[in-house]
PDB file of N, CA and C in Angstrom:
ATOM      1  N   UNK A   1      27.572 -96.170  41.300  1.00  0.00           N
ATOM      2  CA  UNK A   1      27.991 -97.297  42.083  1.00  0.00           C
ATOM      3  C   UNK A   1      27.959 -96.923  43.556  1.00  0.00           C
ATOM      4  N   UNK A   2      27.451 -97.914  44.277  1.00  0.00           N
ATOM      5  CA  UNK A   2      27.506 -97.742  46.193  1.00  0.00           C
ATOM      6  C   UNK A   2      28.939 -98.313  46.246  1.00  0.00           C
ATOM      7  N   UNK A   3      29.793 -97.488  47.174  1.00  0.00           N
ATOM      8  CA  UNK A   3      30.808 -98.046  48.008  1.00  0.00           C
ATOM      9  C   UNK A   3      30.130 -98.019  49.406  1.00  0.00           C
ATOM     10  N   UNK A   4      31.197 -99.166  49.816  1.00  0.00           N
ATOM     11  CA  UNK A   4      31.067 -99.067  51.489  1.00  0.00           C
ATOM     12  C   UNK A   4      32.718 -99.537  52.065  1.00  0.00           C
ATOM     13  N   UNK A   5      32.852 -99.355  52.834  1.00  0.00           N
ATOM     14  CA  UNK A   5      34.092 -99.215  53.659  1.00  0.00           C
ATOM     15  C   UNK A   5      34.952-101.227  53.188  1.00  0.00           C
ATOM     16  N   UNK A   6      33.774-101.820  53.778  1.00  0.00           N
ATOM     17  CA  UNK A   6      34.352-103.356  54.043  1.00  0.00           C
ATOM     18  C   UNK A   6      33.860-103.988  52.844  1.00  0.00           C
ATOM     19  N   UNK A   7      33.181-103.628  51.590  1.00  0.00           N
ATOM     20  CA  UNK A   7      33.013-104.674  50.503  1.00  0.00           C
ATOM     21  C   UNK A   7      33.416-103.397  48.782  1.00  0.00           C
ATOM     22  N   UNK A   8      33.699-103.990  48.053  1.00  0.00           N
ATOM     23  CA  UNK A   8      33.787-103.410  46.585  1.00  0.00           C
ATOM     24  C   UNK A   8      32.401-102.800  46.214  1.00  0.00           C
ATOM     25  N   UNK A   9      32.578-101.919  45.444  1.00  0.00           N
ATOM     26  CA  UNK A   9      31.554-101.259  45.378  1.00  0.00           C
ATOM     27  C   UNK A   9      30.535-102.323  44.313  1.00  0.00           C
ATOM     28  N   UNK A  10      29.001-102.379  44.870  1.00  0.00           N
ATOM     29  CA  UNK A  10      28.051-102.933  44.316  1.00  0.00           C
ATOM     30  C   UNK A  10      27.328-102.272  43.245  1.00  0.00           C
ATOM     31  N   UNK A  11      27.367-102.693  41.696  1.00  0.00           N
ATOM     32  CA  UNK A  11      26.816-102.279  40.405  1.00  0.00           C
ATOM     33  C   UNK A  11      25.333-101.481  40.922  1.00  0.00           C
ATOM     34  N   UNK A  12      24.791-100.861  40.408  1.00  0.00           N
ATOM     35  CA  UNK A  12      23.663-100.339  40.277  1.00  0.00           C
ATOM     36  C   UNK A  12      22.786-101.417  39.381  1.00  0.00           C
ATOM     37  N   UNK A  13      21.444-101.470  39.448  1.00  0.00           N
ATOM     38  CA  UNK A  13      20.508-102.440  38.882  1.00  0.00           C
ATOM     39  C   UNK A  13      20.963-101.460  37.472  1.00  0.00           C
ATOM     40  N   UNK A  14      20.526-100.142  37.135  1.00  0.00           N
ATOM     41  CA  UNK A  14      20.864 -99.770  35.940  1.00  0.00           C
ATOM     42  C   UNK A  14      22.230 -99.820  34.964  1.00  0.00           C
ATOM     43  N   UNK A  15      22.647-100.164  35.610  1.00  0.00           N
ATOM     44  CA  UNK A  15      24.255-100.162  35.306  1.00  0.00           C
ATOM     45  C   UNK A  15      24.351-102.080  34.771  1.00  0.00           C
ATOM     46  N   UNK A  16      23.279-102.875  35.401  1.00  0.00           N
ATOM     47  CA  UNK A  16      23.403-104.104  34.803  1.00  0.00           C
ATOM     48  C   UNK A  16      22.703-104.461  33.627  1.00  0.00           C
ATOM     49  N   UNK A  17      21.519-103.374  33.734  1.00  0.00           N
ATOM     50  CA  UNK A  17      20.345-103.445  32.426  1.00  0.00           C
ATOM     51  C   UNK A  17      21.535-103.276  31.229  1.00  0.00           C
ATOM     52  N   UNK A  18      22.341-102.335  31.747  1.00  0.00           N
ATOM     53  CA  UNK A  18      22.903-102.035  30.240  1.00  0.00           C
ATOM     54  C   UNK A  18      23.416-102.211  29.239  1.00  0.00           C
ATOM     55  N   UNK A  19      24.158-103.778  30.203  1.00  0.00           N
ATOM     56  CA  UNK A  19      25.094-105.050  29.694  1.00  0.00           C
ATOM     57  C   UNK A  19      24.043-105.483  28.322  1.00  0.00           C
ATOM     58  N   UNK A  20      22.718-105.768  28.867  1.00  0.00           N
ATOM     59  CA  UNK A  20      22.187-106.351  27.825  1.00  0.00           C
ATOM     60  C   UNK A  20      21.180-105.925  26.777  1.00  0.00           C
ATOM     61  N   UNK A  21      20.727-106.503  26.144  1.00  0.00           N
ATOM     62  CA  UNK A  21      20.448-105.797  24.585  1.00  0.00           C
ATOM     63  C   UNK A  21      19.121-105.901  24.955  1.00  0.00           C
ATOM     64  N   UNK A  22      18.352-104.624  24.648  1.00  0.00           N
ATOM     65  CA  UNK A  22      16.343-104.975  24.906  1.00  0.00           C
ATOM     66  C   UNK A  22      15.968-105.284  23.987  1.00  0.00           C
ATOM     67  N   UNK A  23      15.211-105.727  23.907  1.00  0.00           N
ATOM     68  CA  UNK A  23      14.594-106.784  22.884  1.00  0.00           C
ATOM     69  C   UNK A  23      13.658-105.218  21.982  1.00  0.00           C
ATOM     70  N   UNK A  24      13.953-104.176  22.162  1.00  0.00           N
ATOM     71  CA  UNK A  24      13.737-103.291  20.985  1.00  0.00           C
ATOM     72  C   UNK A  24      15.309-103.082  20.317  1.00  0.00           C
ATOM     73  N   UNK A  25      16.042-103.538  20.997  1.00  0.00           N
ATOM     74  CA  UNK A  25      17.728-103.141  20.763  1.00  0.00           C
ATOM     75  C   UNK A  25      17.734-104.591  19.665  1.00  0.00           C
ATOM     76  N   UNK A  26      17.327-105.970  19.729  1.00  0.00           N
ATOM     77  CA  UNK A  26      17.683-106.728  19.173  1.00  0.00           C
ATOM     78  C   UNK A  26      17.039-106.547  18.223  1.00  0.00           C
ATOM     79  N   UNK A  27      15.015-106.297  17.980  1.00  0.00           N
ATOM     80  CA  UNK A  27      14.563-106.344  16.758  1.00  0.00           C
ATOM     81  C   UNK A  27      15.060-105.560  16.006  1.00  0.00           C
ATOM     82  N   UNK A  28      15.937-104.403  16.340  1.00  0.00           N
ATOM     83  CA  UNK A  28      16.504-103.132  15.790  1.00  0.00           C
ATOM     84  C   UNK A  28      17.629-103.477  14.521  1.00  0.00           C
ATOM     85  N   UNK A  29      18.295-104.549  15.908  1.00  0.00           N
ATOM     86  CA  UNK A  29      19.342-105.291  14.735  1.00  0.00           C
ATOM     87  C   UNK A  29      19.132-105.917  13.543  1.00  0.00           C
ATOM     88  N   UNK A  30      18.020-106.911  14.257  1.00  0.00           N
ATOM     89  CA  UNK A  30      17.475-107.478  12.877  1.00  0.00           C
ATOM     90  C   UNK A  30      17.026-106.950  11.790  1.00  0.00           C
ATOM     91  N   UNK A  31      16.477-105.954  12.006  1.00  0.00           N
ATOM     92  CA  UNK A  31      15.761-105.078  11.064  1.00  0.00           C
ATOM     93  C   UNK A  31      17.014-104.636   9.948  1.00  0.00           C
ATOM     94  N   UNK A  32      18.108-104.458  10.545  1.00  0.00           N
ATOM     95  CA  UNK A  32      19.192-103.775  10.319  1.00  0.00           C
ATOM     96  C   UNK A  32      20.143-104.821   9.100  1.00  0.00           C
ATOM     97  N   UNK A  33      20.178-106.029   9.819  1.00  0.00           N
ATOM     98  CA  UNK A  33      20.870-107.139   9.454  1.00  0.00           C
ATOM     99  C   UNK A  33      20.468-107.592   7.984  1.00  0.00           C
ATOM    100  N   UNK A  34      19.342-107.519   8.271  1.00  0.00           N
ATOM    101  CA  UNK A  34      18.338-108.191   6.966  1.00  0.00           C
ATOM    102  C   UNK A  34      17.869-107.183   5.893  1.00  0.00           C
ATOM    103  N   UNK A  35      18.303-105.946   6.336  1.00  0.00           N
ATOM    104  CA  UNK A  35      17.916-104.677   5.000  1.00  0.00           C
ATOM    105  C   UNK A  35      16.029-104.819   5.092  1.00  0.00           C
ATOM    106  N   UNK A  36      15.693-104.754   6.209  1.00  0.00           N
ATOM    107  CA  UNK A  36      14.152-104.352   6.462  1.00  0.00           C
ATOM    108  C   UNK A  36      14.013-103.257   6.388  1.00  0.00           C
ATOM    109  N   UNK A  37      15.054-103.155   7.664  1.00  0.00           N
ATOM    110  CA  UNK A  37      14.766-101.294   7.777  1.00  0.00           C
ATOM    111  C   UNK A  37      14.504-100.437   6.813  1.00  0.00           C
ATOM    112  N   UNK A  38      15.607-100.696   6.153  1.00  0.00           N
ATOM    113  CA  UNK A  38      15.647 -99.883   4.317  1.00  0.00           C
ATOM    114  C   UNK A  38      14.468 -99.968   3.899  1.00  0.00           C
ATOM    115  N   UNK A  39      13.816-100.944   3.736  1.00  0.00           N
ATOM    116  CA  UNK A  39      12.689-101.325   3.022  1.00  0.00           C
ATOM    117  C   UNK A  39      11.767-100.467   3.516  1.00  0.00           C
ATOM    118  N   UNK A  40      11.774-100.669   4.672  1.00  0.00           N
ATOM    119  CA  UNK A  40      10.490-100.364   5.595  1.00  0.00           C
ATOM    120  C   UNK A  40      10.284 -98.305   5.760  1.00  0.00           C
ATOM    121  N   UNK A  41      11.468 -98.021   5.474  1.00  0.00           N
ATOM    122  CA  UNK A  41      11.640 -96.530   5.360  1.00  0.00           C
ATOM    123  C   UNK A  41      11.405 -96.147   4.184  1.00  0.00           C
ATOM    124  N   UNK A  42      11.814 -96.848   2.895  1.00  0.00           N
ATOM    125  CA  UNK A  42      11.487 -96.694   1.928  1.00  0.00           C
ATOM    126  C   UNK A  42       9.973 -96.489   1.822  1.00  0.00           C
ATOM    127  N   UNK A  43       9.412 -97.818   1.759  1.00  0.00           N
ATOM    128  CA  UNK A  43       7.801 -97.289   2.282  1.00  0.00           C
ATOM    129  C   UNK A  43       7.188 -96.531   2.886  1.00  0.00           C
ATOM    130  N   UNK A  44       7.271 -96.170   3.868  1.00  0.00           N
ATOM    131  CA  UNK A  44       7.217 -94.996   4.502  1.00  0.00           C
ATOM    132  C   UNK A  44       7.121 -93.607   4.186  1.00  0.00           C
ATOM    133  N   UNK A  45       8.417 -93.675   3.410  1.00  0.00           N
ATOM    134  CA  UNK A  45       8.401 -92.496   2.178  1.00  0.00           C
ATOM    135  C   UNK A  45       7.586 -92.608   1.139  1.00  0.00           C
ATOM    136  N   UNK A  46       7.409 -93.312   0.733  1.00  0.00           N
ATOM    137  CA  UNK A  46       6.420 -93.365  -0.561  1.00  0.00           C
ATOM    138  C   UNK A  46       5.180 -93.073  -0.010  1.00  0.00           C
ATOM    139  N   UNK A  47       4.744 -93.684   1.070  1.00  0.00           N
ATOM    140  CA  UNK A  47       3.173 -93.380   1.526  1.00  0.00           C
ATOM    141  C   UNK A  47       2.777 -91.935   1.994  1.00  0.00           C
ATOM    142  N   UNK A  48       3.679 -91.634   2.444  1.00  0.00           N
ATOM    143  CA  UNK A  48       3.801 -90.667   3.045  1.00  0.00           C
ATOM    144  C   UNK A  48       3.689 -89.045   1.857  1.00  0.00           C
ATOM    145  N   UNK A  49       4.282 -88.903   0.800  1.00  0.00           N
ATOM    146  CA  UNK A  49       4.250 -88.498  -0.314  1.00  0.00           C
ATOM    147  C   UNK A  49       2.821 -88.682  -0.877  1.00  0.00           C
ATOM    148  N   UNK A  50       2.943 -89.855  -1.352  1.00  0.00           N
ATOM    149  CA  UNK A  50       1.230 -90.406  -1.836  1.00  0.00           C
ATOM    150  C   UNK A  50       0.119 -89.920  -1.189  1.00  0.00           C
ATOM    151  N   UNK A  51      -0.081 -89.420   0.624  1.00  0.00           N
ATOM    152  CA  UNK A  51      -1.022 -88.978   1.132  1.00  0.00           C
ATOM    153  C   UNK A  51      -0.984 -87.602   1.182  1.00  0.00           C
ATOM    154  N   UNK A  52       0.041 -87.243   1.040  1.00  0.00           N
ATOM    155  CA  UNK A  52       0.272 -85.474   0.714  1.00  0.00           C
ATOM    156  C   UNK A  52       0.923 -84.794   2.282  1.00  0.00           C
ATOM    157  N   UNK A  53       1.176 -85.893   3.248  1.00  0.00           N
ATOM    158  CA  UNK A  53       1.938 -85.236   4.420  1.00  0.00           C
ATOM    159  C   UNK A  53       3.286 -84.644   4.070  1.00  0.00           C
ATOM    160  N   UNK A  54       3.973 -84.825   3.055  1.00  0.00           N
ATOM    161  CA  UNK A  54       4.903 -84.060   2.905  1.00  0.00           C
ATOM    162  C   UNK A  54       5.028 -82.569   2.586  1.00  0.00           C
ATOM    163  N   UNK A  55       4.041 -82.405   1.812  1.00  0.00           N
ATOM    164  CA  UNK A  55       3.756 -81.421   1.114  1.00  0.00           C
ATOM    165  C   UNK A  55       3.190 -80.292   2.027  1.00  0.00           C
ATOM    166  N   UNK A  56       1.955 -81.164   3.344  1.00  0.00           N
ATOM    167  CA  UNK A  56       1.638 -80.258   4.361  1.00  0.00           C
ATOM    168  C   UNK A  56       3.032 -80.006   5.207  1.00  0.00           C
ATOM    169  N   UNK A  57       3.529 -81.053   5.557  1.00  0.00           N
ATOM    170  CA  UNK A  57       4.867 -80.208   6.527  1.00  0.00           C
ATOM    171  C   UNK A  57       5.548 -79.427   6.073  1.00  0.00           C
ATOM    172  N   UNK A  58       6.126 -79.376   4.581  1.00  0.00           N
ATOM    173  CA  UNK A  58       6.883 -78.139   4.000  1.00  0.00           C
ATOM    174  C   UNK A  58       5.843 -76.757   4.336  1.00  0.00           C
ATOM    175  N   UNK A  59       4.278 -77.098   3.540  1.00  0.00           N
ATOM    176  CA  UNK A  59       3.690 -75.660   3.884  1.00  0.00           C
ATOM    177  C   UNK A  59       3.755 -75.170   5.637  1.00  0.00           C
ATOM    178  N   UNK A  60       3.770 -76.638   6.760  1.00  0.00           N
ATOM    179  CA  UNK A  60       3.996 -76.064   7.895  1.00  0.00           C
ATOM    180  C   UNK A  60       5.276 -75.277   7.712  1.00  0.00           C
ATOM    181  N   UNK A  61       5.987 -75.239   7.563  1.00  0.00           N
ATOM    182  CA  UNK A  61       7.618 -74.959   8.040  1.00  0.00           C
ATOM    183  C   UNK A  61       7.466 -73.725   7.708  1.00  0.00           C
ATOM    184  N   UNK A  62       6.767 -73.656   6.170  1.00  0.00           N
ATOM    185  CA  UNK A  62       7.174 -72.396   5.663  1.00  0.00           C
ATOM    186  C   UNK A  62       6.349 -71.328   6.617  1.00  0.00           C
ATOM    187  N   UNK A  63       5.158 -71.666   6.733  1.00  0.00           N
ATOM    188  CA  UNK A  63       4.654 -70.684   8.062  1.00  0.00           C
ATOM    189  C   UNK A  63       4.916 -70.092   8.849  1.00  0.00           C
ATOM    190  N   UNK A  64       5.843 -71.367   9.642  1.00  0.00           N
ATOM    191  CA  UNK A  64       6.103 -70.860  10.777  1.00  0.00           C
ATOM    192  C   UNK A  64       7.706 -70.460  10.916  1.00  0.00           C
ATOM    193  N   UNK A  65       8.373 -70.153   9.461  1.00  0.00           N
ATOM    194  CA  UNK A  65       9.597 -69.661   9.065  1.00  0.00           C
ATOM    195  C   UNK A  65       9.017 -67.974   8.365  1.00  0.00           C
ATOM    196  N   UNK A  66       7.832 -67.886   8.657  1.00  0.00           N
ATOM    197  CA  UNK A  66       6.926 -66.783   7.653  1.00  0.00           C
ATOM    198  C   UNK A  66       6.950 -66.141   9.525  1.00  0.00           C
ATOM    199  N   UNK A  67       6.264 -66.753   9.975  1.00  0.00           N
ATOM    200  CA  UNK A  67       5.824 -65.921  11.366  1.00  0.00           C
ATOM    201  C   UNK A  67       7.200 -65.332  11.733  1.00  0.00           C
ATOM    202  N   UNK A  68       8.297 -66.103  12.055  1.00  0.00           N
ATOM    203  CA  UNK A  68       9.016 -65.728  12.859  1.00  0.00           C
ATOM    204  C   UNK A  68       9.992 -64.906  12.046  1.00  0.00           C
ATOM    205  N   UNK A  69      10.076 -65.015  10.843  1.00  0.00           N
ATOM    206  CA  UNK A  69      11.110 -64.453   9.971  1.00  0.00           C
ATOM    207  C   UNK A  69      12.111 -65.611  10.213  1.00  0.00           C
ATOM    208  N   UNK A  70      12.913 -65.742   8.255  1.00  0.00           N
ATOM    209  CA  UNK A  70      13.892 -66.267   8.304  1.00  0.00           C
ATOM    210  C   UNK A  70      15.065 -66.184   8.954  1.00  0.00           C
ATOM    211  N   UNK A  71      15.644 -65.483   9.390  1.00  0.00           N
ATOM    212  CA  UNK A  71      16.578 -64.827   9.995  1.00  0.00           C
ATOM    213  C   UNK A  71      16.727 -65.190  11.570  1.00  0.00           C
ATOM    214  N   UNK A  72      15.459 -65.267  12.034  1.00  0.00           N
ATOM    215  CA  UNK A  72      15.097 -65.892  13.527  1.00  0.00           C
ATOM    216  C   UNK A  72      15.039 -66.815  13.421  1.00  0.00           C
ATOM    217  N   UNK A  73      15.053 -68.059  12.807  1.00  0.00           N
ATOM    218  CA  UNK A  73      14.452 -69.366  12.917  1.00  0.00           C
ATOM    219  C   UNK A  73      15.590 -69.867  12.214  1.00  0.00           C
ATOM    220  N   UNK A  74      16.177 -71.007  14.069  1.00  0.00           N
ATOM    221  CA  UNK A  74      16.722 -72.190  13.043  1.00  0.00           C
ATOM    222  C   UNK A  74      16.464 -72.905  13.095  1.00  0.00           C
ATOM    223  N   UNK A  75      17.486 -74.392  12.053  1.00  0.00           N
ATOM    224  CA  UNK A  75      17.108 -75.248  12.051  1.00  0.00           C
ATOM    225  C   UNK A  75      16.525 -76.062  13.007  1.00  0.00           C
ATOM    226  N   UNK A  76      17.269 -76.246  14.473  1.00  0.00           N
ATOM    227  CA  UNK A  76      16.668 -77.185  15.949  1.00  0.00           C
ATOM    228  C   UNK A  76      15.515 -76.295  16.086  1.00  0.00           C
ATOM    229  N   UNK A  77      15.470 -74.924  16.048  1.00  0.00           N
ATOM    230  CA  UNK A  77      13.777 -74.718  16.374  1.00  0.00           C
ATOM    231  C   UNK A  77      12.725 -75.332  15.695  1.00  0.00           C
ATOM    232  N   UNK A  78      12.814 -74.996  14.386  1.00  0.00           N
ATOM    233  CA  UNK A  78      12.109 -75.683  13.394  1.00  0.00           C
ATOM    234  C   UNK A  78      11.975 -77.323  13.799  1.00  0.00           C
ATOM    235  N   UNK A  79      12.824 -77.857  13.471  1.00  0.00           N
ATOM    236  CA  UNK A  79      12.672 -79.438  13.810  1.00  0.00           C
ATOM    237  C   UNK A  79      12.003 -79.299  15.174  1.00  0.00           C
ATOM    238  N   UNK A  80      12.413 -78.549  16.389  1.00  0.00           N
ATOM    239  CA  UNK A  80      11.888 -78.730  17.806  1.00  0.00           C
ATOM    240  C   UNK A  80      10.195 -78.811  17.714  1.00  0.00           C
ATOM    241  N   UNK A  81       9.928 -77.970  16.856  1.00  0.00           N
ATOM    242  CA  UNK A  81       8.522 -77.127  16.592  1.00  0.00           C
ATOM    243  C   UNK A  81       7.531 -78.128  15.524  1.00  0.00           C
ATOM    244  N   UNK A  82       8.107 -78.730  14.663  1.00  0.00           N
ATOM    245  CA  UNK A  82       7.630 -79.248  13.216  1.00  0.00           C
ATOM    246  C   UNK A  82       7.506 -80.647  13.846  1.00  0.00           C
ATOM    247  N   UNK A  83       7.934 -81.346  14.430  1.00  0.00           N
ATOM    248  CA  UNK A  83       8.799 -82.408  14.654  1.00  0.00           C
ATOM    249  C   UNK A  83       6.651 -83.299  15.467  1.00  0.00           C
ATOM    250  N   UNK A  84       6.786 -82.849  16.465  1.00  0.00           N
ATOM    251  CA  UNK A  84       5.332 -83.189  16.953  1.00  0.00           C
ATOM    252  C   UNK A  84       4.414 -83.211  15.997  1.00  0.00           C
ATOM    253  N   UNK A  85       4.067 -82.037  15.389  1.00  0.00           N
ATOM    254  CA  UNK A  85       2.877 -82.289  14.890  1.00  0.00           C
ATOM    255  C   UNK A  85       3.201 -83.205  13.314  1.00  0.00           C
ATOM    256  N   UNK A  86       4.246 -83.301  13.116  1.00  0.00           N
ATOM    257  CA  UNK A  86       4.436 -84.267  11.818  1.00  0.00           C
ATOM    258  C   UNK A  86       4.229 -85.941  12.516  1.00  0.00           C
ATOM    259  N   UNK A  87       4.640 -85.939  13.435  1.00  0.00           N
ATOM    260  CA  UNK A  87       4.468 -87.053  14.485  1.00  0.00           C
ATOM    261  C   UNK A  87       2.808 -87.322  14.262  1.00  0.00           C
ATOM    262  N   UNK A  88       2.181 -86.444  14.819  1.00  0.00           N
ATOM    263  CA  UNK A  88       0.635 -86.628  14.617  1.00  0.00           C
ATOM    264  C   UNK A  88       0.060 -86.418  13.484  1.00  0.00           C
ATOM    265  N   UNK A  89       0.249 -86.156  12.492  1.00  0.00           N
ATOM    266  CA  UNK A  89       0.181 -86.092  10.993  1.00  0.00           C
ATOM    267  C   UNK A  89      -0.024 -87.320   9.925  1.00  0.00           C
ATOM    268  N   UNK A  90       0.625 -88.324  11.111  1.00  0.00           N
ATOM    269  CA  UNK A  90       0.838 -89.467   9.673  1.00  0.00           C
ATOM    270  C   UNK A  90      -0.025 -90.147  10.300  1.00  0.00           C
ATOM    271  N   UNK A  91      -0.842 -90.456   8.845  1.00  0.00           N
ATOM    272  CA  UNK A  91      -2.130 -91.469   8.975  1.00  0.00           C
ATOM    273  C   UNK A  91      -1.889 -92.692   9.523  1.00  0.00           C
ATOM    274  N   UNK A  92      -3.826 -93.105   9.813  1.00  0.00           N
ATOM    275  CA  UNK A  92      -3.371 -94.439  11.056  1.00  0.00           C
ATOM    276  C   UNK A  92      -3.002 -95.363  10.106  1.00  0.00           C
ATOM    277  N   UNK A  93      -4.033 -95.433   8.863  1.00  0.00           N
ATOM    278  CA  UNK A  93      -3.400 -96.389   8.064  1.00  0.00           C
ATOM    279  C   UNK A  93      -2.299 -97.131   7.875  1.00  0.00           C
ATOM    280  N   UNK A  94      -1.244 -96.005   7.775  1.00  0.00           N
ATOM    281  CA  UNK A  94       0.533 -96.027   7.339  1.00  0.00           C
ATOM    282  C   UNK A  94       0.910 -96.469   8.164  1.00  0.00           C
ATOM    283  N   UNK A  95       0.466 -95.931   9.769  1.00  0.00           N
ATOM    284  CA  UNK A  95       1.311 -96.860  10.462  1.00  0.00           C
ATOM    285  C   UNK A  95       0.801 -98.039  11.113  1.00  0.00           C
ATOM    286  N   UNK A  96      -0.682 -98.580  10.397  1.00  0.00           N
ATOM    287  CA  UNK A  96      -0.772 -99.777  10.470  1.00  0.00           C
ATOM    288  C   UNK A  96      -0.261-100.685   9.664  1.00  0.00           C
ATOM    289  N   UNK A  97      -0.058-100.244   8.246  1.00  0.00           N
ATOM    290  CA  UNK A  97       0.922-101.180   6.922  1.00  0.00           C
ATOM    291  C   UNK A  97       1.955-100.999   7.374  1.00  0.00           C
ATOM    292  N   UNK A  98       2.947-100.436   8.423  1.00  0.00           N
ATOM    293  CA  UNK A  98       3.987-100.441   8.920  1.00  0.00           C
ATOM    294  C   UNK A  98       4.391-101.354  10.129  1.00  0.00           C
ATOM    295  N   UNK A  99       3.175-101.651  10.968  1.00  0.00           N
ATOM    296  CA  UNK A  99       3.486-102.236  11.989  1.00  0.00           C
ATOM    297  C   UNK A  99       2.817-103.532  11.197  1.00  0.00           C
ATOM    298  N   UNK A 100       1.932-103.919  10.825  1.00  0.00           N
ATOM    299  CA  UNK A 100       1.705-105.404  10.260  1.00  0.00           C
ATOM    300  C   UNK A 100       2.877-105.868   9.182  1.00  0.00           C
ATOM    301  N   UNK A 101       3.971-105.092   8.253  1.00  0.00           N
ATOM    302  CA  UNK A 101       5.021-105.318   8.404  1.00  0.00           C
ATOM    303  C   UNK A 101       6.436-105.836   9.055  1.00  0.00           C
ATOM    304  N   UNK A 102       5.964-104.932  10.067  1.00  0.00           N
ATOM    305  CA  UNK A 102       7.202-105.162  11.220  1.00  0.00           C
ATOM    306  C   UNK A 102       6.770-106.752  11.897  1.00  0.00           C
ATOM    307  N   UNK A 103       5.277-106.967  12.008  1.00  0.00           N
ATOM    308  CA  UNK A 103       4.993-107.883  12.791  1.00  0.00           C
ATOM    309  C   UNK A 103       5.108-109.262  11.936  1.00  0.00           C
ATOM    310  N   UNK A 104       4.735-108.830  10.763  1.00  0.00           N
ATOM    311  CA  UNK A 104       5.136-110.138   9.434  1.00  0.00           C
ATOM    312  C   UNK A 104       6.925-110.404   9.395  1.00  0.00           C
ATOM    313  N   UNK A 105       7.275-109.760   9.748  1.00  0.00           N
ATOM    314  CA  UNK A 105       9.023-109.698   9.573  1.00  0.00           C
ATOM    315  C   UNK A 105      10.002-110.471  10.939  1.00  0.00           C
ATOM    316  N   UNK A 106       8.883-110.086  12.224  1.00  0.00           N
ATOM    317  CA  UNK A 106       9.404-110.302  13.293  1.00  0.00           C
ATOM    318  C   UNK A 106       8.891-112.108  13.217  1.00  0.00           C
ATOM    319  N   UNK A 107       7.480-112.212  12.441  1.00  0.00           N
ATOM    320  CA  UNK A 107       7.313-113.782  12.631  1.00  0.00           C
ATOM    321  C   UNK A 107       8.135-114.513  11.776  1.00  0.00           C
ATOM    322  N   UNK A 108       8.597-113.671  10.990  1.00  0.00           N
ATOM    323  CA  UNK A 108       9.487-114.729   9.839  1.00  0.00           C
ATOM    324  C   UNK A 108      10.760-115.008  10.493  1.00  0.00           C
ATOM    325  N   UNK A 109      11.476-114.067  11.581  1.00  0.00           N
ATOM    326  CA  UNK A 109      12.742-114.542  11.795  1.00  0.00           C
ATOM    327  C   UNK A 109      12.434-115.439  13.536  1.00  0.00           C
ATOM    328  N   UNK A 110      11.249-115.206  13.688  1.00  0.00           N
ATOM    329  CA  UNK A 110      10.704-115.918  14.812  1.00  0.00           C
ATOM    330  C   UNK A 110      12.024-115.600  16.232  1.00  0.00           C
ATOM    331  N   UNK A 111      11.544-114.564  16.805  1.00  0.00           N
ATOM    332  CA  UNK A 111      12.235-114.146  17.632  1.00  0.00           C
ATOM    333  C   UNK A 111      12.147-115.025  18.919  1.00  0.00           C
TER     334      UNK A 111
END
């Protein structure tokens, strides 16, 4: 917040954004409200299994729990470390049946 001598101190522009909900904050809700989300994670998991990315990130982990020794490696490293390339891992496919989901879901409650 700015003070000045002769007026109350004036909000920051960020400090007003915060009042309100972004419209990733609201579809969030909805998602939430309506048991999408669930759904939509659920799927996620299943595809994800079905293409065998799970199976590669465990063999990542174990690698790079092999390089460093168990004993050295924790969990936030691991996740710090695993976390990207599982990010880039998941097929475009999946997260196109994911977002033409999201986008079938967002027209049904017609935002």
């Amino acid at each position: 917040m700015r003070a000045s001598i002769n007026r109350p101190p004036t909000p920051d522009v960020d400090e007003e954004k915060r009042d309100e909900p972004t419209l990733q904050d609201i579809i969030n809700i909805k998602l939430i409200e309506s048991g999408e989300k669930e759904n939509l994670k659920e799927l996620l998991r299943e595809r994800l299994i079905e293409c065998g990315w799970r199976d590669e990130l465990k063999a990542q982990c174990r690698a790079l729990m092999r390089k460093r020794g168990r004993s050295n490696t924790t969990v936030d490293e691991l996740v710090r470390n695993i976390t990207p390339k599982g990010r880039a891992m998941v097929p475009d496919d999946i997260k196109a049946e994911l977002l033409q989901r999201i986008q079938s879901f967002l027209m049904s409650v017609a935002l």
